[in-house]
Protein backbone atom coordinates (compact mmCIF):
# COMPACT_ATOMS: atom_id res chain seq x y z
CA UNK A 1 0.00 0.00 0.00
CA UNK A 2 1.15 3.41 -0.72
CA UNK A 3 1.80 5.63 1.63
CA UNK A 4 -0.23 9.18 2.47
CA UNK A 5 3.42 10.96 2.25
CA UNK A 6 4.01 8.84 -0.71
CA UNK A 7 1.26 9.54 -2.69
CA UNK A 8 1.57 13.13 -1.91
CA UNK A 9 5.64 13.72 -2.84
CA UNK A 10 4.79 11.56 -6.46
CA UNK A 11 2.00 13.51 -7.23
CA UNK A 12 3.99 17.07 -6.63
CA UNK A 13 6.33 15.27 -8.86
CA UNK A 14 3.62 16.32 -11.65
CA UNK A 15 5.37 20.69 -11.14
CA UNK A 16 8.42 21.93 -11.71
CA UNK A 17 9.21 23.27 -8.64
CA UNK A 18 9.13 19.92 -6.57
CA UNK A 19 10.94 18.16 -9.23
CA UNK A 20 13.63 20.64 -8.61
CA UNK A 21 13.36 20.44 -5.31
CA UNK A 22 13.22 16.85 -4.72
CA UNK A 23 15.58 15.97 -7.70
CA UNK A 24 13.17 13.41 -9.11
CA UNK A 25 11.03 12.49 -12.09
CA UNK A 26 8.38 10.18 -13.06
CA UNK A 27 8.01 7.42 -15.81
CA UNK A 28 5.19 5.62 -16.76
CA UNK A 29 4.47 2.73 -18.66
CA UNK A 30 6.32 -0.57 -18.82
CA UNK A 31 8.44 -0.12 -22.31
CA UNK A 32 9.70 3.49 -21.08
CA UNK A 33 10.28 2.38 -17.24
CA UNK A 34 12.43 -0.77 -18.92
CA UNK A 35 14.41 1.62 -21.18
CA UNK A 36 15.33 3.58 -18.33
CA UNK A 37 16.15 1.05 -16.10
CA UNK A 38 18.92 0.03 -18.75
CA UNK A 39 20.37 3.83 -18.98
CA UNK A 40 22.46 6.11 -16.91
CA UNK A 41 19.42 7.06 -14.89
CA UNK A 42 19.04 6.19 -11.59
CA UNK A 43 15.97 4.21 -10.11
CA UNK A 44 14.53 5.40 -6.52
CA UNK A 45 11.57 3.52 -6.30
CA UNK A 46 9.22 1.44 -9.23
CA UNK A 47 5.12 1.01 -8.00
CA UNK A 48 3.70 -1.80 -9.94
CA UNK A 49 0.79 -3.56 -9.77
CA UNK A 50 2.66 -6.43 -11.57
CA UNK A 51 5.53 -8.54 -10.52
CA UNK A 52 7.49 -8.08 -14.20
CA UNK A 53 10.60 -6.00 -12.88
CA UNK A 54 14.03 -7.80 -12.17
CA UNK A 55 14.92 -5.22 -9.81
CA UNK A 56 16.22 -5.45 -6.04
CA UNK A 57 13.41 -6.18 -3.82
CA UNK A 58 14.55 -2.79 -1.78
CA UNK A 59 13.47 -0.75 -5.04
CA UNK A 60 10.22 -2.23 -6.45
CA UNK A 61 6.68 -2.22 -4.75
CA UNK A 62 3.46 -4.28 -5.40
CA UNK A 63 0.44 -1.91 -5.36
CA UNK A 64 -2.99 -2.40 -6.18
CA UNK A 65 -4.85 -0.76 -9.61
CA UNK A 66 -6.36 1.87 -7.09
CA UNK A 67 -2.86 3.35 -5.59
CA UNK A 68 -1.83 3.50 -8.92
CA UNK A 69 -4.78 5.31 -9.76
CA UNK A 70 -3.74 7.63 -7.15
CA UNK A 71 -0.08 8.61 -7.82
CA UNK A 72 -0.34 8.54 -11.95
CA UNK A 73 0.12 11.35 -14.22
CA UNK A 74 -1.99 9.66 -16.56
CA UNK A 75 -6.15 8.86 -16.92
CA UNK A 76 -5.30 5.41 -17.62
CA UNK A 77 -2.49 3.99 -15.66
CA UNK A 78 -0.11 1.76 -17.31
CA UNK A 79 0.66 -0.92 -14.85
CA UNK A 80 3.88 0.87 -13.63
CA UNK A 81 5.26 4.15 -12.47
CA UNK A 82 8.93 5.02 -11.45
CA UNK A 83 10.78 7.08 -10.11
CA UNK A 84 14.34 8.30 -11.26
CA UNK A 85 16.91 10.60 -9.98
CA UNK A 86 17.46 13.70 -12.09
CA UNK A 87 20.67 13.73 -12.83
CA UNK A 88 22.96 16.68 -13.04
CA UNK A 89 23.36 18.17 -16.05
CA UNK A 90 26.81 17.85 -17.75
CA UNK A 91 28.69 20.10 -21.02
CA UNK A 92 29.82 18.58 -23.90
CA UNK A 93 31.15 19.53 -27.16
CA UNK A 94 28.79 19.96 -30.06
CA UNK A 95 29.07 17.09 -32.77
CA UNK A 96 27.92 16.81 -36.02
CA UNK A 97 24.37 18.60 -36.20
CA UNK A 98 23.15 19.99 -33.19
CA UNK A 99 19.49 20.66 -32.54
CA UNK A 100 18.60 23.92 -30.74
CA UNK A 101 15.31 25.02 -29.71
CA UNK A 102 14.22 28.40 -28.66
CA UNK A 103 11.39 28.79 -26.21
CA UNK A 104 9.39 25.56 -27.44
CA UNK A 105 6.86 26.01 -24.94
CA UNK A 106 4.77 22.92 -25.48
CA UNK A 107 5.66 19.45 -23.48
CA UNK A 108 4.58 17.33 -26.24
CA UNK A 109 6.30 19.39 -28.98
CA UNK A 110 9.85 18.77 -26.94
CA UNK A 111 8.87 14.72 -26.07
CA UNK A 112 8.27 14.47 -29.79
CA UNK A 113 11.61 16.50 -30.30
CA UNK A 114 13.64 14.58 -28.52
CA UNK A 115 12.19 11.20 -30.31
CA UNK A 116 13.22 12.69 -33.69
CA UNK A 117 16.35 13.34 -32.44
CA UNK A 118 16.80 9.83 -31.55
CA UNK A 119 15.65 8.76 -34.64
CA UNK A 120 17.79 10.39 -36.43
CA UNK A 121 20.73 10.30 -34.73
CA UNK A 122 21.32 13.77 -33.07
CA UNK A 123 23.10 13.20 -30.17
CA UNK A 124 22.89 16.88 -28.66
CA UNK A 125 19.85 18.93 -28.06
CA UNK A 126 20.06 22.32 -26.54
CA UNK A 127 17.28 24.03 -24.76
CA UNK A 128 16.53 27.76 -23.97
CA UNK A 129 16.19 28.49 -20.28
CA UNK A 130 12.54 29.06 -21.32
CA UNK A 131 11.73 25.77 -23.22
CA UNK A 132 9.27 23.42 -21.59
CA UNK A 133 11.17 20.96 -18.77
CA UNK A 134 12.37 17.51 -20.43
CA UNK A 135 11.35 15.87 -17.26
CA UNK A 136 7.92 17.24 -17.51
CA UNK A 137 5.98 13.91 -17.40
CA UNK A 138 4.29 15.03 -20.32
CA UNK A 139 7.80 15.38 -22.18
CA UNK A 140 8.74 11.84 -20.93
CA UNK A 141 5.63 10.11 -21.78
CA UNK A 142 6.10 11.70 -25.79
CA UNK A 143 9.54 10.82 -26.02
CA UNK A 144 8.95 7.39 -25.55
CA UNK A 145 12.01 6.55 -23.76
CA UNK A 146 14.27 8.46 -26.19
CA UNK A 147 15.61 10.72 -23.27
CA UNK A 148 17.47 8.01 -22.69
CA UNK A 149 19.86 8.29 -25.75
CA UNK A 150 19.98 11.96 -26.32
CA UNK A 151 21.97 14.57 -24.17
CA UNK A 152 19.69 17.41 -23.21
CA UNK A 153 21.67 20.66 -22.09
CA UNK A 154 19.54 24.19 -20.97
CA UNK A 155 21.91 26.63 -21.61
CA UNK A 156 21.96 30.40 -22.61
CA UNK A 157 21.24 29.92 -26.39
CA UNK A 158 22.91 32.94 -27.66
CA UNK A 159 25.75 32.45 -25.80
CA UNK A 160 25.90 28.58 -26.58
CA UNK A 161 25.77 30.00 -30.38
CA UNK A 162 28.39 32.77 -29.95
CA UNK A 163 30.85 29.75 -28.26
CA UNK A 164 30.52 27.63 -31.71
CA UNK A 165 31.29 30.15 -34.44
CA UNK A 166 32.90 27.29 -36.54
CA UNK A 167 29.79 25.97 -37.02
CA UNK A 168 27.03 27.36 -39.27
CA UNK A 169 23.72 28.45 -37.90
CA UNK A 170 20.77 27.83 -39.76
CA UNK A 171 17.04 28.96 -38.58
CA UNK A 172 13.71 27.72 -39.67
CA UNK A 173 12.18 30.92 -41.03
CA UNK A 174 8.97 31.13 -43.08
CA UNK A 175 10.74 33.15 -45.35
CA UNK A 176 13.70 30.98 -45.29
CA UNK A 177 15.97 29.53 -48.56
CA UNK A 178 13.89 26.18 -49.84
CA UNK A 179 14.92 23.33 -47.91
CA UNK A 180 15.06 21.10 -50.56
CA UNK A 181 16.79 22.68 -52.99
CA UNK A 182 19.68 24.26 -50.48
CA UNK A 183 23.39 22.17 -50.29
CA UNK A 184 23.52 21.16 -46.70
CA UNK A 185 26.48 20.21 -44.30
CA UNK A 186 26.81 17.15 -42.30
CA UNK A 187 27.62 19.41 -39.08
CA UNK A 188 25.77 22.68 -37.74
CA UNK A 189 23.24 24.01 -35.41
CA UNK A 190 19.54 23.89 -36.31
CA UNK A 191 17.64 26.58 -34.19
CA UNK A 192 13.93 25.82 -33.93
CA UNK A 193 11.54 28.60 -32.75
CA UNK A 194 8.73 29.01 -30.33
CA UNK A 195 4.89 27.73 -31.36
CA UNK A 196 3.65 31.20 -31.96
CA UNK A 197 6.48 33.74 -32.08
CA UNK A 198 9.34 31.36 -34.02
CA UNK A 199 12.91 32.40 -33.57
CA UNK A 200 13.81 35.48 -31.31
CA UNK A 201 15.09 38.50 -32.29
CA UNK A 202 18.11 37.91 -29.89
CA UNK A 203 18.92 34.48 -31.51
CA UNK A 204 17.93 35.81 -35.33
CA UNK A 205 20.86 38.02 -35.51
CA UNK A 206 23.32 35.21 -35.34
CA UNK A 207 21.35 33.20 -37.49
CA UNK A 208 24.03 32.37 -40.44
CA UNK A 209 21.60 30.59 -43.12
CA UNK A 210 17.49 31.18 -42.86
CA UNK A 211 16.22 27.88 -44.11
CA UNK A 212 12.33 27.07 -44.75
CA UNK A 213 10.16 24.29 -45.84
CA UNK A 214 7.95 25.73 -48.94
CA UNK A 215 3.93 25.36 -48.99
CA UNK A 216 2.64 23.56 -51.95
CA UNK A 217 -1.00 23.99 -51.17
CA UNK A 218 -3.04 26.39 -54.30
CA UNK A 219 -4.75 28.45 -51.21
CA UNK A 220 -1.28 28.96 -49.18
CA UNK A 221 -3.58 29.53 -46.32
CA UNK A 222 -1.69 27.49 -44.25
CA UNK A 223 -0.29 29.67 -41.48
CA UNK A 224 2.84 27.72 -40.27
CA UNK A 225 3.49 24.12 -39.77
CA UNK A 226 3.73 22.04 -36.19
CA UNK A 227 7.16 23.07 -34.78
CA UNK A 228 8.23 19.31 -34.35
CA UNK A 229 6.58 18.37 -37.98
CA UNK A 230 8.98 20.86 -39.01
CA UNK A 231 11.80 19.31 -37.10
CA UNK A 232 11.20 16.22 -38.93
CA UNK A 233 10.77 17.36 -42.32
CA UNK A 234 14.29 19.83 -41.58
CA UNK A 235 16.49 16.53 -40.22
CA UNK A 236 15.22 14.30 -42.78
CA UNK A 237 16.94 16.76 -45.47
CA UNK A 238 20.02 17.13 -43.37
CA UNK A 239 20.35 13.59 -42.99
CA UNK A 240 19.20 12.71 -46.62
CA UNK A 241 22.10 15.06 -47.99
């Protein structure tokens, strides 16, 4: 049975605040909790309601449907939740293309993010102090136990930018140069802009190469395209090149 105190610390897991506090995050579900569980992360404490886990007996518990009811992010529970350490965050040098996003607000935008990034083999994302939290259980549960594989750093973007000048910068703009007909390099920075505002003035100017994805449509009514659609479409033409 879970705990009053228990229920209560997992459950502020859910904000910011306590995460920071407490140092802790939440996974749910048992492929994501599994791909965790074979990463750098560190497990505190896994509440199933099915024995399944190989796991010291000291970090697993056996809970009914209800409790889990209880301490889940979700409005159907997946027949596990864990909790992981957050780990501290660590520098590294940029290699090959770098992601970097600029105030993506939305949790599922950076979940979905960090999946492509996975998928296509971008080992470094870097986040604007205001971008949505990766350990957001909201980010977790969309990246589908890519945070795993990818190395997310918050940083200050423009200085980040200013500390690679070897490496070109390239923007998603609507106005930008026609992805698909523009000669791209194996190694740069991608900058990808907020939902609603796109790429900030501050960042813009030291933008080295605007890049866009044209709109075929006869209407062109189409305001602006999903900023993690446009992720994809972007890394699938650096990667085809």
């Amino acid at each position: 049975m879970v705990s009053k105190s228990q229920i209560k610390l997992i459950r502020s897991l859910g904000q910011k605040k306590y995460r920071l506090k407490n140092a802790m995050f939440i996974v749910e579900g048992e492929k994501s909790i599994r791909e965790f569980l074979s990463s750098r992360f560190v497990l505190e404490k896994l509440y199933t309601t099915e024995d399944c886990f190989e796991i010291a007996a000291s970090k697993i518990e056996i809970i009914s449907e209800a409790d889990l009811k209880k301490i889940s992010q979700l409005k159907t529970p997946q027949i596990a939740l864990a909790v992981f350490k957050i780990p501290k965050q660590e520098s590294f040098r940029p290699q090959g293309l770098v992601v970097a996003l600029d105030g993506v607000r939305d949790p599922g935008n950076l979940g979905t993010i960090i999946r492509l990034c996975d998928w296509f083999g971008i080992q470094n994302l870097i986040c604007s102090s205001d971008t949505a939290d990766i350990f957001n259980p909201k980010v977790v549960q969309a990246s589908m136990g890519s945070l795993t594989r990818v190395e997310v750093v918050y940083s200050d973007l423009a200085e980040f930018i200013k500390n690679t000048d070897k490496l070109p910068v390239f923007g998603a703009f609507m106005e930008g140069e026609n992805i698909y007909t523009k000669t791209l390099p194996a190694e740069g920075i991608l900058v990808m802009g907020n939902e609603a505002n796109g790429i900030s003035e501050k960042i813009e100017k030291l933008i080295t190469q605007k890049i866009g994805i044209p709109r075929f449509g006869d209407t062109n009514q189409t305001e602006s395209l999903n900023v993690a659609t446009a992720t994809a479409i972007l890394l699938s033409e650096f990667k085809r090149r």
